[in-house]
PDB file of N, CA and C in Angstrom:
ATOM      1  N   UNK A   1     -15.116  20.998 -19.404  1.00  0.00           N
ATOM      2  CA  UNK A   1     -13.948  20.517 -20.121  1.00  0.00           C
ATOM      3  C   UNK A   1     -14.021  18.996 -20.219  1.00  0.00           C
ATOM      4  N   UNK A   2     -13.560  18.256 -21.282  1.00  0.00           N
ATOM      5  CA  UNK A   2     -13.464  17.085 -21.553  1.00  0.00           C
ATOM      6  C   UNK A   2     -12.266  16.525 -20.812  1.00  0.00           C
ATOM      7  N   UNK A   3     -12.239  15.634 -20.217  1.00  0.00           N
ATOM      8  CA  UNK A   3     -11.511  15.109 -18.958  1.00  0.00           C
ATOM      9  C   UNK A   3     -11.284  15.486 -17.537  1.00  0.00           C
ATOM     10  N   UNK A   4     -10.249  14.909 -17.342  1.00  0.00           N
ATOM     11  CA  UNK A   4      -9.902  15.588 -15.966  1.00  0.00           C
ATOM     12  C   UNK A   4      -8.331  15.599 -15.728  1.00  0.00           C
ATOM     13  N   UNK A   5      -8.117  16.423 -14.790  1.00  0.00           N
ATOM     14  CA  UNK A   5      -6.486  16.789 -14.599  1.00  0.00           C
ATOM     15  C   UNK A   5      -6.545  15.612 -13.650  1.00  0.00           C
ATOM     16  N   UNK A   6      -5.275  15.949 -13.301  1.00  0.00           N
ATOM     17  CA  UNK A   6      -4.884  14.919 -11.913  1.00  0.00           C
ATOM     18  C   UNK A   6      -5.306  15.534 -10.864  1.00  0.00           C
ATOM     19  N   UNK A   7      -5.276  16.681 -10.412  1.00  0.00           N
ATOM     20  CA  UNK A   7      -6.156  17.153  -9.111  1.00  0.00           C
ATOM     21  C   UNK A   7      -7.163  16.683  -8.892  1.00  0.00           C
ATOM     22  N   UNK A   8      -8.062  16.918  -9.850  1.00  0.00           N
ATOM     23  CA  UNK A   8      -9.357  16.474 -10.009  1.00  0.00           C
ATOM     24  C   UNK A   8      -9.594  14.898 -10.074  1.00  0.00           C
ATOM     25  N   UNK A   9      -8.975  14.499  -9.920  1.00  0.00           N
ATOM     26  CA  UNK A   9      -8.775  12.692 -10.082  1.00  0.00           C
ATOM     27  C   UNK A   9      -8.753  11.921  -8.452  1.00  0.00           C
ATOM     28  N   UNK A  10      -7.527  13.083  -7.692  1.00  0.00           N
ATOM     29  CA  UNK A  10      -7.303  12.562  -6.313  1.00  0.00           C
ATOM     30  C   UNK A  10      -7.138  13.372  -5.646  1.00  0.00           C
ATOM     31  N   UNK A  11      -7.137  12.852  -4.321  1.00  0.00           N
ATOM     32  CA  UNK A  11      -6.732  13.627  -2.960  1.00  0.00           C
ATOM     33  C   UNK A  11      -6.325  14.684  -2.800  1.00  0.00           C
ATOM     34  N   UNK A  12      -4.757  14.202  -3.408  1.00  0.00           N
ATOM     35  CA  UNK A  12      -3.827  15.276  -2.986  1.00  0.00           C
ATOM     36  C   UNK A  12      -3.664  16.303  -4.542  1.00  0.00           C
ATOM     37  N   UNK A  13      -3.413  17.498  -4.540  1.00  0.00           N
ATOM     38  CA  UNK A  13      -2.746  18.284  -5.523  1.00  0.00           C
ATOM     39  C   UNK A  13      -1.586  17.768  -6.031  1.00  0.00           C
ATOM     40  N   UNK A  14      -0.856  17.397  -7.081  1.00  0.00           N
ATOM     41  CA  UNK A  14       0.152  16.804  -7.834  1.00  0.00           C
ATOM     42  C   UNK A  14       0.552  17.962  -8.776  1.00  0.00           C
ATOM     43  N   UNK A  15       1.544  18.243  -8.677  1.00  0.00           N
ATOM     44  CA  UNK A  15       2.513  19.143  -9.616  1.00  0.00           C
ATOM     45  C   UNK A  15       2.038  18.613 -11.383  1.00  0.00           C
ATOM     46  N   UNK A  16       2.740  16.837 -11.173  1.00  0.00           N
ATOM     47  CA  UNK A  16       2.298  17.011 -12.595  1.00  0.00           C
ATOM     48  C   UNK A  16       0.378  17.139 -12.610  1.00  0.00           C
ATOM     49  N   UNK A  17       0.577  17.780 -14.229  1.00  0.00           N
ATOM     50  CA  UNK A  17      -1.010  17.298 -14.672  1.00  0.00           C
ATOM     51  C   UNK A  17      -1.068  17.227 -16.007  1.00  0.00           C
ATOM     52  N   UNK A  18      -1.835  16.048 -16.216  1.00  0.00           N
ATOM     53  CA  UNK A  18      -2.064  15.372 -17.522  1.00  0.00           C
ATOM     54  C   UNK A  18      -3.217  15.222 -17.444  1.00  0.00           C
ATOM     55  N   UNK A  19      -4.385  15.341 -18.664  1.00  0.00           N
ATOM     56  CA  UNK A  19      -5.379  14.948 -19.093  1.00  0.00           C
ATOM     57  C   UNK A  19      -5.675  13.667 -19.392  1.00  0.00           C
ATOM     58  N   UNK A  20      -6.786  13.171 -18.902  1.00  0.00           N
ATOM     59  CA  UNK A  20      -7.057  11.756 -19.189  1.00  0.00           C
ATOM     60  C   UNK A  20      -8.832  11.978 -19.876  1.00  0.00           C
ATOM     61  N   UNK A  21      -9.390  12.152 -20.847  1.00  0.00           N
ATOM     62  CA  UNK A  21     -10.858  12.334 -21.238  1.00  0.00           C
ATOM     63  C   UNK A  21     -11.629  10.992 -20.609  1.00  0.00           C
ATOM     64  N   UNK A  22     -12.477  11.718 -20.019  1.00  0.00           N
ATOM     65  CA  UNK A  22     -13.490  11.125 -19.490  1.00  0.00           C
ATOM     66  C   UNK A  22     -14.105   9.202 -20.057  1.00  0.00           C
ATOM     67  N   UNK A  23     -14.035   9.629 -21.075  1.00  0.00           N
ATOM     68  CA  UNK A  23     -14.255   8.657 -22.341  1.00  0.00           C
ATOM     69  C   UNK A  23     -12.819   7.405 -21.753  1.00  0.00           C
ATOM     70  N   UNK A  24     -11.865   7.686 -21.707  1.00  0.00           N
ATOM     71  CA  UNK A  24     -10.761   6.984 -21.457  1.00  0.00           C
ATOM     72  C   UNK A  24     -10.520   6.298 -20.301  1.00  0.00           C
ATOM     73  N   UNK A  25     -11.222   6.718 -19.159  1.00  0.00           N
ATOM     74  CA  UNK A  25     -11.445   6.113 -18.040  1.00  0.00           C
ATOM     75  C   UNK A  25     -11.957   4.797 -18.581  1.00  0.00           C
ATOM     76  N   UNK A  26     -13.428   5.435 -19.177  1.00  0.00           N
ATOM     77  CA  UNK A  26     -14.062   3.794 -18.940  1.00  0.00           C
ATOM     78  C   UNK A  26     -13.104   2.968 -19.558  1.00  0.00           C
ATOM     79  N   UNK A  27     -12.359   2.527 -20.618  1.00  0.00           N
ATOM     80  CA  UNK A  27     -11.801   1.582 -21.128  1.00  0.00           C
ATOM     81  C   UNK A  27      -9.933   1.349 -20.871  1.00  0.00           C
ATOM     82  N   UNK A  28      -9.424   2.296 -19.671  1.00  0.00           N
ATOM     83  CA  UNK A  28      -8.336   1.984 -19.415  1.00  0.00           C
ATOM     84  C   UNK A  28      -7.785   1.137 -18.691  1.00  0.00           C
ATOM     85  N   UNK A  29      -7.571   0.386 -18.358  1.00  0.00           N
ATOM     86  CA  UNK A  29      -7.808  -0.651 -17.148  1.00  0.00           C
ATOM     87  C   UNK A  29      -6.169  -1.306 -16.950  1.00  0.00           C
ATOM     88  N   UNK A  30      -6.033  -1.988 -15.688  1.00  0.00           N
ATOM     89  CA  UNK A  30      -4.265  -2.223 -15.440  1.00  0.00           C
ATOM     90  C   UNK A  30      -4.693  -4.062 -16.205  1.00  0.00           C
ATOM     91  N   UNK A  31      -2.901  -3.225 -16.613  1.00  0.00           N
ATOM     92  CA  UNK A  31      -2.922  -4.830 -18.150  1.00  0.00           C
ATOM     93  C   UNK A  31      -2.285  -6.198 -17.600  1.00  0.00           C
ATOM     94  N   UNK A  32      -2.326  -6.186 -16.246  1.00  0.00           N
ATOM     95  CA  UNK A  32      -2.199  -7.095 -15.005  1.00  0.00           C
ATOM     96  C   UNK A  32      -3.038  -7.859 -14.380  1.00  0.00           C
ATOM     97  N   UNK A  33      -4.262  -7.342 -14.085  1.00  0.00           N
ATOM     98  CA  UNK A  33      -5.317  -7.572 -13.556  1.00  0.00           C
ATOM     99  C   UNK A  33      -6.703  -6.972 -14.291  1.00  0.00           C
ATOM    100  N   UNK A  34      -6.497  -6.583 -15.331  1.00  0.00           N
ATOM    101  CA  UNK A  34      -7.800  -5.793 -16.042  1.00  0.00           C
ATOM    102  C   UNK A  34      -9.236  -5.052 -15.377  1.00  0.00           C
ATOM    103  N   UNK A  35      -8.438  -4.652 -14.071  1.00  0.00           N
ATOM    104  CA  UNK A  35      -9.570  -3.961 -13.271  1.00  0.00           C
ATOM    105  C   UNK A  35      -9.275  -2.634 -13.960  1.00  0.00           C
ATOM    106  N   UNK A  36     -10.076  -1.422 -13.086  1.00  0.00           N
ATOM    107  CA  UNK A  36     -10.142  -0.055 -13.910  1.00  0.00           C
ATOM    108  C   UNK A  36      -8.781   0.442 -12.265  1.00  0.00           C
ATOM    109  N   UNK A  37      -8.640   1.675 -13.361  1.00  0.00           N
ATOM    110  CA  UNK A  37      -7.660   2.200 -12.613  1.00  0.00           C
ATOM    111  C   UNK A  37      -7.827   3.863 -12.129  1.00  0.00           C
ATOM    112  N   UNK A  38      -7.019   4.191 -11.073  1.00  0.00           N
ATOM    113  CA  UNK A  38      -7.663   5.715 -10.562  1.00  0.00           C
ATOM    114  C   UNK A  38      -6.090   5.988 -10.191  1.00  0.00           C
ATOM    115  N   UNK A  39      -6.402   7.682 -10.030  1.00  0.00           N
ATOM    116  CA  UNK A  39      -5.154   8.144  -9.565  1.00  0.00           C
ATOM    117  C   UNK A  39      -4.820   7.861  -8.172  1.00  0.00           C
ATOM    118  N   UNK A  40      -3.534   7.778  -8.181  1.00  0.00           N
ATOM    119  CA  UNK A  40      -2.811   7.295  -6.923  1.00  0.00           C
ATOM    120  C   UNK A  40      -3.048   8.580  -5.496  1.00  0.00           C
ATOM    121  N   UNK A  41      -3.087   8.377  -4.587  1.00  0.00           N
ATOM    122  CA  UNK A  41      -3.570   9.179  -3.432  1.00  0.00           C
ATOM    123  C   UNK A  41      -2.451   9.717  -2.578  1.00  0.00           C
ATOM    124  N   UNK A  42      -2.484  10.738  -2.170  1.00  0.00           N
ATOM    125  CA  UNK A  42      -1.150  11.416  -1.388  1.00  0.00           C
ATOM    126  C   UNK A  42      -0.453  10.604  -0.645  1.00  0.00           C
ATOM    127  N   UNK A  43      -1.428   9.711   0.414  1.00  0.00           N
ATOM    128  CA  UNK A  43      -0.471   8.833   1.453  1.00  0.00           C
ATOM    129  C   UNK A  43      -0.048   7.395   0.842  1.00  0.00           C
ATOM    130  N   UNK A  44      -0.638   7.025  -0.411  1.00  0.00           N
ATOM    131  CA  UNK A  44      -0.132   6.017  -1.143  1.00  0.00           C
ATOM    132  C   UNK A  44       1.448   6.143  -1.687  1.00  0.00           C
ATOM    133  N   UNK A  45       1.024   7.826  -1.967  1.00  0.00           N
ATOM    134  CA  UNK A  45       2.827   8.561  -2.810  1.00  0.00           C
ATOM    135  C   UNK A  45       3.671   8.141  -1.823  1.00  0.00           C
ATOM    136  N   UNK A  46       3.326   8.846  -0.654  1.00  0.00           N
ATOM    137  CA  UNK A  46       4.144   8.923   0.720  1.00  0.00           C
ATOM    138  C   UNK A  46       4.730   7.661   1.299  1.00  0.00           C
ATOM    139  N   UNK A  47       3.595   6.642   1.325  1.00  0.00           N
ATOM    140  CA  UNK A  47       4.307   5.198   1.108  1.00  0.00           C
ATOM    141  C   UNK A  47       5.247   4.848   0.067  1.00  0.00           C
ATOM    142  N   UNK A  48       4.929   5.055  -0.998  1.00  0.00           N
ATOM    143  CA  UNK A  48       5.926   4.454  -1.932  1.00  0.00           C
ATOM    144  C   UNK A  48       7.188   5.003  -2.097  1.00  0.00           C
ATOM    145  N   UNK A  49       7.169   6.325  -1.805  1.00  0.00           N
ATOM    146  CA  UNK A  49       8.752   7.088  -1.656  1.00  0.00           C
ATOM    147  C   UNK A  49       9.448   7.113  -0.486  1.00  0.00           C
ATOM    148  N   UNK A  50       8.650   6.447   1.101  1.00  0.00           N
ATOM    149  CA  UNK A  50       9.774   6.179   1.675  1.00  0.00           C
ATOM    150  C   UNK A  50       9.782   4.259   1.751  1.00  0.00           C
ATOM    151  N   UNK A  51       9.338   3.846   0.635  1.00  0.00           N
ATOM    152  CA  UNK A  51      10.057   2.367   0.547  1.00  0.00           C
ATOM    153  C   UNK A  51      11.314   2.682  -0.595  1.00  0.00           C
ATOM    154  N   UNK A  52      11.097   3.773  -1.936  1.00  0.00           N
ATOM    155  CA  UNK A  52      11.882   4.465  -2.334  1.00  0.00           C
ATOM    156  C   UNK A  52      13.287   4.973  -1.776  1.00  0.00           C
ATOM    157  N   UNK A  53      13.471   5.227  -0.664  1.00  0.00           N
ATOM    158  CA  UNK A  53      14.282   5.906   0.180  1.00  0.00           C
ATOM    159  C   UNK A  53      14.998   4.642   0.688  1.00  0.00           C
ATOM    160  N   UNK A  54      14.190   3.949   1.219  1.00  0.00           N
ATOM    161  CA  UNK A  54      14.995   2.615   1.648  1.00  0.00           C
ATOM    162  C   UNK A  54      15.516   1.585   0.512  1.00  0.00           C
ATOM    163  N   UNK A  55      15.281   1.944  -0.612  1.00  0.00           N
ATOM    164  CA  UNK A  55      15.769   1.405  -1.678  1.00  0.00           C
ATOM    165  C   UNK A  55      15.193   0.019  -2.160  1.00  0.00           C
ATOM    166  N   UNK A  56      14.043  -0.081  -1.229  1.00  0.00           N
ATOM    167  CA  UNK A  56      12.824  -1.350  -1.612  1.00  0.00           C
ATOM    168  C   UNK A  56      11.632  -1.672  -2.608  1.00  0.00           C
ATOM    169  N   UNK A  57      11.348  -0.396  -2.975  1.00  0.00           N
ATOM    170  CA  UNK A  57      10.775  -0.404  -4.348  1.00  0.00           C
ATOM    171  C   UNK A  57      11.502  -0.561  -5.445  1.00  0.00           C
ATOM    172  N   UNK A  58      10.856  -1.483  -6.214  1.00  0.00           N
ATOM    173  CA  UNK A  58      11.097  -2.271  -7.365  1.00  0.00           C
ATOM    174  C   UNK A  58       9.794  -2.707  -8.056  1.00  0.00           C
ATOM    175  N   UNK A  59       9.934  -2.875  -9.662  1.00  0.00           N
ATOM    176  CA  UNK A  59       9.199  -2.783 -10.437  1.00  0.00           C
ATOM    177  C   UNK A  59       8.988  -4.781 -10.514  1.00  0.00           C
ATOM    178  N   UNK A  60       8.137  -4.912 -11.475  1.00  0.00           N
ATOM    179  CA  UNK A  60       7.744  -6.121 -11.785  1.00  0.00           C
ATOM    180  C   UNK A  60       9.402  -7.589 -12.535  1.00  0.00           C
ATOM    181  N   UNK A  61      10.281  -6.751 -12.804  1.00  0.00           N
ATOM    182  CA  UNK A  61      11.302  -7.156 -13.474  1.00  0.00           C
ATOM    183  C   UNK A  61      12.504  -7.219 -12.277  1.00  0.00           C
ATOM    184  N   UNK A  62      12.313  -6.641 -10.776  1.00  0.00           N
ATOM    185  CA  UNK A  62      13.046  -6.830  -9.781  1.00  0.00           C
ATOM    186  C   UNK A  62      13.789  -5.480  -9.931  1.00  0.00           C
ATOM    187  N   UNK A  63      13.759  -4.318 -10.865  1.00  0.00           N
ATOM    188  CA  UNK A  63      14.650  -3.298 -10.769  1.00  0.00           C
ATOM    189  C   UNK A  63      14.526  -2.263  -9.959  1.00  0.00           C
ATOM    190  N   UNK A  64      15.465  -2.092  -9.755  1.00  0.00           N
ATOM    191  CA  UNK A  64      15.362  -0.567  -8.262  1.00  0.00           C
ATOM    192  C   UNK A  64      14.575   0.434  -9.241  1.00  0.00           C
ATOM    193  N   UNK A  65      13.525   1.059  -8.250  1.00  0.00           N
ATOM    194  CA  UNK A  65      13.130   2.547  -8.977  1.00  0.00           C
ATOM    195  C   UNK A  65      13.498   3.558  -8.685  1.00  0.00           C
ATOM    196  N   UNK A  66      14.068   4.460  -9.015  1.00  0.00           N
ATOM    197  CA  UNK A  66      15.287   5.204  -8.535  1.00  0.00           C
ATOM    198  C   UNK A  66      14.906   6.855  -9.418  1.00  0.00           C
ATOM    199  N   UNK A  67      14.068   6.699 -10.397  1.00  0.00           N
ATOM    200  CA  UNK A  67      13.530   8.141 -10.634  1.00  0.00           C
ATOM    201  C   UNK A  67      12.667   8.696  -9.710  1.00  0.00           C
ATOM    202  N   UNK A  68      12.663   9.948  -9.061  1.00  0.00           N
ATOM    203  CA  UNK A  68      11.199  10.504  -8.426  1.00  0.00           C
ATOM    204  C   UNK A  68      10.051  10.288  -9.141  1.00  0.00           C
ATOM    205  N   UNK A  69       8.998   9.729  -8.110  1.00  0.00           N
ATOM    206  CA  UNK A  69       8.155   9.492  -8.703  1.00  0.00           C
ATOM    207  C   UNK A  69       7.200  10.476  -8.264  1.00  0.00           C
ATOM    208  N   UNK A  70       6.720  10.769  -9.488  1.00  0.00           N
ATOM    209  CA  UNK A  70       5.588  12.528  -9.944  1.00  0.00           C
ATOM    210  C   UNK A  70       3.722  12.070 -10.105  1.00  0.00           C
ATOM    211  N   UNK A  71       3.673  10.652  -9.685  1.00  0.00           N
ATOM    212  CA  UNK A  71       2.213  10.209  -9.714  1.00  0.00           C
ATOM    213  C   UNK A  71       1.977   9.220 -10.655  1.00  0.00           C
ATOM    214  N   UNK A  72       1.026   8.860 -10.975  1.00  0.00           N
ATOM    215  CA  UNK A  72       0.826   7.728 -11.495  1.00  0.00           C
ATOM    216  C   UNK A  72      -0.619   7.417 -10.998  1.00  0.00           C
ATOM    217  N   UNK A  73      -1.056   6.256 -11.197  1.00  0.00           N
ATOM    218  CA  UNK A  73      -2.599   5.476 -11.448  1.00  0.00           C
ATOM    219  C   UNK A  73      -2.019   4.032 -10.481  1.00  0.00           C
ATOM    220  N   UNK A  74      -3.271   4.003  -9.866  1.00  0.00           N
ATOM    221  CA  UNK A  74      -3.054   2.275  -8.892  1.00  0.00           C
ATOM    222  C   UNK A  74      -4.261   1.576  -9.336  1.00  0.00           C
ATOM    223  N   UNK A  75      -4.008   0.123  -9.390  1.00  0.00           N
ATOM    224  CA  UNK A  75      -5.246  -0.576 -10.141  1.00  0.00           C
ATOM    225  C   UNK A  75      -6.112  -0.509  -9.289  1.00  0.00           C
ATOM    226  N   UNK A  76      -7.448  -1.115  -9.698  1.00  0.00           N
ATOM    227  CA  UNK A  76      -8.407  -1.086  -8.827  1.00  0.00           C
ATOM    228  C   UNK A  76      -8.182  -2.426  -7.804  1.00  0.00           C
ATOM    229  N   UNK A  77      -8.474  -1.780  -6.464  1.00  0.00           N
ATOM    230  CA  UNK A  77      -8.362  -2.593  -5.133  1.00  0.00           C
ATOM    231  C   UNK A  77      -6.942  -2.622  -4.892  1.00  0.00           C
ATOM    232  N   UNK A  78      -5.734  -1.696  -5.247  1.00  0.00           N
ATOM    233  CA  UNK A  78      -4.277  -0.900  -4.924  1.00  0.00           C
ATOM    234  C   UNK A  78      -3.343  -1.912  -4.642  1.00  0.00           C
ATOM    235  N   UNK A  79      -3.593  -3.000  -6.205  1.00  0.00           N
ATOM    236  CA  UNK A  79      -2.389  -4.086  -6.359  1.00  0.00           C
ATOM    237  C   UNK A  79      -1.467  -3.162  -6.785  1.00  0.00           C
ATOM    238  N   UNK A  80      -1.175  -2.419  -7.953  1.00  0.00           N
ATOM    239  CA  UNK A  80      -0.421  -2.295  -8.507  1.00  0.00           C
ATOM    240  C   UNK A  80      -0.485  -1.007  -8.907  1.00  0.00           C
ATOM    241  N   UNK A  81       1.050  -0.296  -8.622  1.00  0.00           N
ATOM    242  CA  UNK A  81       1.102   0.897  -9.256  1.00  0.00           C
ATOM    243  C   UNK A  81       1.718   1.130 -11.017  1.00  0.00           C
ATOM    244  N   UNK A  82       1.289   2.410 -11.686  1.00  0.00           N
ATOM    245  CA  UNK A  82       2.085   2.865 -12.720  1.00  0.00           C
ATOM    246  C   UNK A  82       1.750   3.906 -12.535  1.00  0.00           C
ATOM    247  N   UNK A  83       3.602   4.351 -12.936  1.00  0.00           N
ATOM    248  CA  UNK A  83       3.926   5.638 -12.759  1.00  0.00           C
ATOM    249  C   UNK A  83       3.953   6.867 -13.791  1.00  0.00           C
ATOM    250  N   UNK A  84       3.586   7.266 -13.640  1.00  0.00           N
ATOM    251  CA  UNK A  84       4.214   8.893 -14.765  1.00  0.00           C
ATOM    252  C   UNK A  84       5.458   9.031 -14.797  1.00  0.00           C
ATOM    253  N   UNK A  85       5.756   8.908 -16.043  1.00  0.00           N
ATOM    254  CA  UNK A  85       7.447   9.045 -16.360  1.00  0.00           C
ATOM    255  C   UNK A  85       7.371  10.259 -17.716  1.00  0.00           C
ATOM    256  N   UNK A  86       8.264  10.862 -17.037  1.00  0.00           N
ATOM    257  CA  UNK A  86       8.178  12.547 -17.790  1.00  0.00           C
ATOM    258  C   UNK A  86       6.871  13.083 -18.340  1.00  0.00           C
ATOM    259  N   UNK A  87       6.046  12.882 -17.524  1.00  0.00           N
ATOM    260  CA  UNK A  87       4.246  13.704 -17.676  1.00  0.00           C
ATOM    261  C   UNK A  87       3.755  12.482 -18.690  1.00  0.00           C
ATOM    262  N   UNK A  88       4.168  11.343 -18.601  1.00  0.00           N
ATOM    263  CA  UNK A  88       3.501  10.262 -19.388  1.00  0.00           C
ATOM    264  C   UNK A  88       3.126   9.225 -18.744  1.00  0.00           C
ATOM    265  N   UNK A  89       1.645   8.817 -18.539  1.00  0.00           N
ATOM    266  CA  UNK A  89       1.280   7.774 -18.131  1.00  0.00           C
ATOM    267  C   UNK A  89       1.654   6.725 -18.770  1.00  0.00           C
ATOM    268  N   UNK A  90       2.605   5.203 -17.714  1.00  0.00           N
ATOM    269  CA  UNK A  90       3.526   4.147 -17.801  1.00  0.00           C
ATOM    270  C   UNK A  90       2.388   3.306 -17.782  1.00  0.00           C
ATOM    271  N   UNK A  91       1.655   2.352 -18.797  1.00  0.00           N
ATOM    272  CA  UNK A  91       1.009   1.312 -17.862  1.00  0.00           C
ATOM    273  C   UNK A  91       1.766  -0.108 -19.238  1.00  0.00           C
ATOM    274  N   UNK A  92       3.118  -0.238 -19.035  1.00  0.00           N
ATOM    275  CA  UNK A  92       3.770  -1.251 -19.309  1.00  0.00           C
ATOM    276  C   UNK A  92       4.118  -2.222 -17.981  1.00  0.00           C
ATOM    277  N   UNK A  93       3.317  -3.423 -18.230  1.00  0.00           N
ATOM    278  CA  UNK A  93       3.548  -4.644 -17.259  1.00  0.00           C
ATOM    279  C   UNK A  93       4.727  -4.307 -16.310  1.00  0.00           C
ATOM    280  N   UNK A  94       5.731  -4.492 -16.978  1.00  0.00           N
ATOM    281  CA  UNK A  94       7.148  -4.566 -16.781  1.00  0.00           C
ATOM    282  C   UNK A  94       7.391  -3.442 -15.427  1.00  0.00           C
ATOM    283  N   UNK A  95       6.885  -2.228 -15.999  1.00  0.00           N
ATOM    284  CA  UNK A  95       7.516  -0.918 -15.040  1.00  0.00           C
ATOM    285  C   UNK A  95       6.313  -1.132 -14.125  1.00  0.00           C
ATOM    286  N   UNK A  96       5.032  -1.914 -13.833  1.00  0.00           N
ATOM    287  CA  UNK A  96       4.324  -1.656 -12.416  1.00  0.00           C
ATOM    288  C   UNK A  96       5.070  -2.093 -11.480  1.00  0.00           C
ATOM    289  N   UNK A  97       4.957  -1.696 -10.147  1.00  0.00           N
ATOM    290  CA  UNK A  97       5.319  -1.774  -8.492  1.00  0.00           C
ATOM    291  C   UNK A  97       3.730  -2.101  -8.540  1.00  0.00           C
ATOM    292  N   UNK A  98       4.388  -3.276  -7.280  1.00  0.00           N
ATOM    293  CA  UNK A  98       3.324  -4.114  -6.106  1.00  0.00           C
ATOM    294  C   UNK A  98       3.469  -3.038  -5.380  1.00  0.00           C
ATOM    295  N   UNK A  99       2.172  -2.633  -4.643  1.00  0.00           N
ATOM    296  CA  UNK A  99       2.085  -1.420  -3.827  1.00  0.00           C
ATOM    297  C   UNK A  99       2.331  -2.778  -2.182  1.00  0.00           C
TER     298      UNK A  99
END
């Protein structure tokens, strides 16, 4: 098959799954730091939802993030997250979290 799910991307099994083609890797990269980007890892989630819980995650614009977050992509060397927002990969400046 042409791409890969999100299982197949990381660690952990993720409810959501979205296709990303193979082809798209090479040229997707975080529009922050223009490194390449990979799916986010179970204990990365686990971090970020209980800074979530404590109400300390916040996006690049200072706003609380307050939707569950269903996965997402961390840049390369895990500056920066973007999230999946309704089975859609987010990689707008604005909505990344500093991991």
């Amino acid at each position: 098959m042409i791409g890969e799910t999100m299982d197949e991307r990381q660690d952990a099994g993720e409810k959501s799954q979205i296709m990303i083609a193979d082809w798209a890797w090479q040229v997707l990269c975080c529009p922050l730091t223009g490194s390449q980007l990979r799916w986010v890892t179970e204990a990365e989630l686990q971090r970020l939802s209980q800074r979530q819980q404590r109400g300390e995650l916040r996006d690049r614009l200072g706003r609380a993030v307050k939707e569950p977050i269903e996965g997402g992509v961390v840049s390369d060397g895990g500056r920066f997250f973007y999230p999946l927002v309704d089975g859609i990969l987010s990689l707008i400046e604005a909505e990344a979290i500093e991991m």
